[in-house]
C-alpha atoms as a PDB file:
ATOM      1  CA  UNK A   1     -11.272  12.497 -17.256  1.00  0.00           C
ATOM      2  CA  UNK A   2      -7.846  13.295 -16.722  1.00  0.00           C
ATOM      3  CA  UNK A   3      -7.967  12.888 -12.718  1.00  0.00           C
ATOM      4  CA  UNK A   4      -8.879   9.685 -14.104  1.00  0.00           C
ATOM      5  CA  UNK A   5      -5.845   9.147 -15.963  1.00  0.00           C
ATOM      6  CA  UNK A   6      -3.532  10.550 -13.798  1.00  0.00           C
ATOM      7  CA  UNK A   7      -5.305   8.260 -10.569  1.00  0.00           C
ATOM      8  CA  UNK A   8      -4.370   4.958 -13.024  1.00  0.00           C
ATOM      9  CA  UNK A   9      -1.252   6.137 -13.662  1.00  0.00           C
ATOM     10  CA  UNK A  10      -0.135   6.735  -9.950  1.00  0.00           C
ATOM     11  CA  UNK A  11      -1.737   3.514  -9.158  1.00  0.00           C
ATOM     12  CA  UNK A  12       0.507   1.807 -11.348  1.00  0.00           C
ATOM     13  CA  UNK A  13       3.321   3.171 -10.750  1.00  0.00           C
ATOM     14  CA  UNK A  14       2.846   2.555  -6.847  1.00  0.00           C
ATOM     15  CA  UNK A  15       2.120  -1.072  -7.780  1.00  0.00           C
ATOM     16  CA  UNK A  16       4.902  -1.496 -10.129  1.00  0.00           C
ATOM     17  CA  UNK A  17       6.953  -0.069  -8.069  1.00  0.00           C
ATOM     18  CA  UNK A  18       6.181  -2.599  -4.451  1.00  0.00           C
ATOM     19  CA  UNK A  19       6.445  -5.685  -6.784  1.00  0.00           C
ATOM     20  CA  UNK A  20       9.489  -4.945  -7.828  1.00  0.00           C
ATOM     21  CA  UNK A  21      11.308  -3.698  -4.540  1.00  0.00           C
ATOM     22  CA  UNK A  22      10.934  -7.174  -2.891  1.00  0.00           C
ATOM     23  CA  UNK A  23       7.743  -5.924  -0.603  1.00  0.00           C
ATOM     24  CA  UNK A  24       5.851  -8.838   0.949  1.00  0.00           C
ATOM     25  CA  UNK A  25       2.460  -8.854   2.499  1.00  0.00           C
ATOM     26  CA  UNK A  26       3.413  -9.972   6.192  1.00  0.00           C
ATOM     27  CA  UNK A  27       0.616 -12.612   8.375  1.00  0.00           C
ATOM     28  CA  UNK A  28       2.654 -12.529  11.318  1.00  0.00           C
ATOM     29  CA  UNK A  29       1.200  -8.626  12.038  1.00  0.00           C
ATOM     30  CA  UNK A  30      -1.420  -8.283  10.132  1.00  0.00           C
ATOM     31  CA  UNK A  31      -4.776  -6.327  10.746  1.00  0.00           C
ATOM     32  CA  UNK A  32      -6.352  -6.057   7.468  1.00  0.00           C
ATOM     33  CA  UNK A  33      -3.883  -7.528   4.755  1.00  0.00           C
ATOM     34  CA  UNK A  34      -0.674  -7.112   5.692  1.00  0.00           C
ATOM     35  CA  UNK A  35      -0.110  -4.823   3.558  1.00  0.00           C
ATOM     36  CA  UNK A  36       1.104  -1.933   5.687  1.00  0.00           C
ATOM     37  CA  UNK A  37       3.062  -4.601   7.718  1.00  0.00           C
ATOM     38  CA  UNK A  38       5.284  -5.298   4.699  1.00  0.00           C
ATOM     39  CA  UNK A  39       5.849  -2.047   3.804  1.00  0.00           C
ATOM     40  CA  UNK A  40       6.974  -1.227   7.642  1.00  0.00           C
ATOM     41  CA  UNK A  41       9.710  -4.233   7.323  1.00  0.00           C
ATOM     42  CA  UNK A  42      10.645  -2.901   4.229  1.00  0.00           C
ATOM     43  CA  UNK A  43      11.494   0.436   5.244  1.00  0.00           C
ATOM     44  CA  UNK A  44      12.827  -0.934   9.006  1.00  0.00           C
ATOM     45  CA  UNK A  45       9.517   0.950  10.906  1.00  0.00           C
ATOM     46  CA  UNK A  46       6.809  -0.079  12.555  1.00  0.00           C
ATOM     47  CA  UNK A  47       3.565  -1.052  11.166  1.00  0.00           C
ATOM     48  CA  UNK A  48       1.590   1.037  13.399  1.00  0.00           C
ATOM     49  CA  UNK A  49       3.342   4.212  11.957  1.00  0.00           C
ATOM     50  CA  UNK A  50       2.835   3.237   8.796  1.00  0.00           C
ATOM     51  CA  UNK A  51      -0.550   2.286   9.326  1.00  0.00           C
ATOM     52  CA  UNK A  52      -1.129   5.826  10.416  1.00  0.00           C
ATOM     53  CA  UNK A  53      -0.135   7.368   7.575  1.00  0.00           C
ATOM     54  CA  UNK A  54      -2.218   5.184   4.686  1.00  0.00           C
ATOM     55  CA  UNK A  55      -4.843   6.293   7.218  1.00  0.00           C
ATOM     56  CA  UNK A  56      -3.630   9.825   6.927  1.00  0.00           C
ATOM     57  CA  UNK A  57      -2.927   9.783   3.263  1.00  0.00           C
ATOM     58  CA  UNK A  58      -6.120   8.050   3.072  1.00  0.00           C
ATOM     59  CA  UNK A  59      -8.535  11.510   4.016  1.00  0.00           C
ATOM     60  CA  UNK A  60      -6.305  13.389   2.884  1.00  0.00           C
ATOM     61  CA  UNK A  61      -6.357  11.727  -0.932  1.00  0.00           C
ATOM     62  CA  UNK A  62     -10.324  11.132  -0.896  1.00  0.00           C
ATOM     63  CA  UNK A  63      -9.895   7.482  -0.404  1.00  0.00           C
ATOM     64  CA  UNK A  64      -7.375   6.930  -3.529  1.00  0.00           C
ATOM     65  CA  UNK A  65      -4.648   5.211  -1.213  1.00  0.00           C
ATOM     66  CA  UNK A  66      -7.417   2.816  -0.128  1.00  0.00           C
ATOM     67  CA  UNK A  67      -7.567   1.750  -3.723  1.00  0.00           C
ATOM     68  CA  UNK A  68      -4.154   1.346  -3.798  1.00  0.00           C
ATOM     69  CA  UNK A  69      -4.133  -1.297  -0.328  1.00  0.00           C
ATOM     70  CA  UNK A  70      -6.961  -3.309  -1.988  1.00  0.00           C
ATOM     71  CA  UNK A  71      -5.139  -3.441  -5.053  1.00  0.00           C
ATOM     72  CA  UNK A  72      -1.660  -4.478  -3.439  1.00  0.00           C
ATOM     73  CA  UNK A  73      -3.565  -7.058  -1.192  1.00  0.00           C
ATOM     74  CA  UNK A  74      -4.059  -8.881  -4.569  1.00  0.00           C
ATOM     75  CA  UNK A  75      -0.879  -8.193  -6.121  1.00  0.00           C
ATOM     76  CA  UNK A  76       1.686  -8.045  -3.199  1.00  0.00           C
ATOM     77  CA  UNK A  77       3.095 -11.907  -2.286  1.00  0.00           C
ATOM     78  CA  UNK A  78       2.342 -13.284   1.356  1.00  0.00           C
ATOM     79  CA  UNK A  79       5.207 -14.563   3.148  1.00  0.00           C
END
């Protein structure tokens, strides 16, 4: 119950947070969404490190930051 609480909260706050910082989904180097792509030309990187850490993050978190993409896929703007 409150891993529960406390995966919605971090969820939010991750979305919140993208939507609000300008972040936009990129389909000039996208593989699954451009999600990861974004975030890379947000933070002047490149997508493939990036990529490898939401992979990373990914097994490491038990899949939450997979929630997270899917969610930010529907949220995030395409350019």
């Amino acid at each position: 119950m409150i891993s529960g609480i406390v995966l919605f909260a971090v969820l939010a706050i991750v979305l919140i947070a993208c939507t609000q910082s300008g972040i936009r989904r990129q389909s000039r180097d996208e593989v699954f969404g451009g999600v990861c792509s974004g975030i890379a030309m947000h933070l002047n990187t490149t997508p493939n490190l990036v990529r490898a850490l939401t992979v990373l993050l990914a097994l490491c978190t038990g899949g939450t930051v997979i929630l997270a993409y899917i969610l930010l896929c529907f949220v995030l703007p395409k350019d």
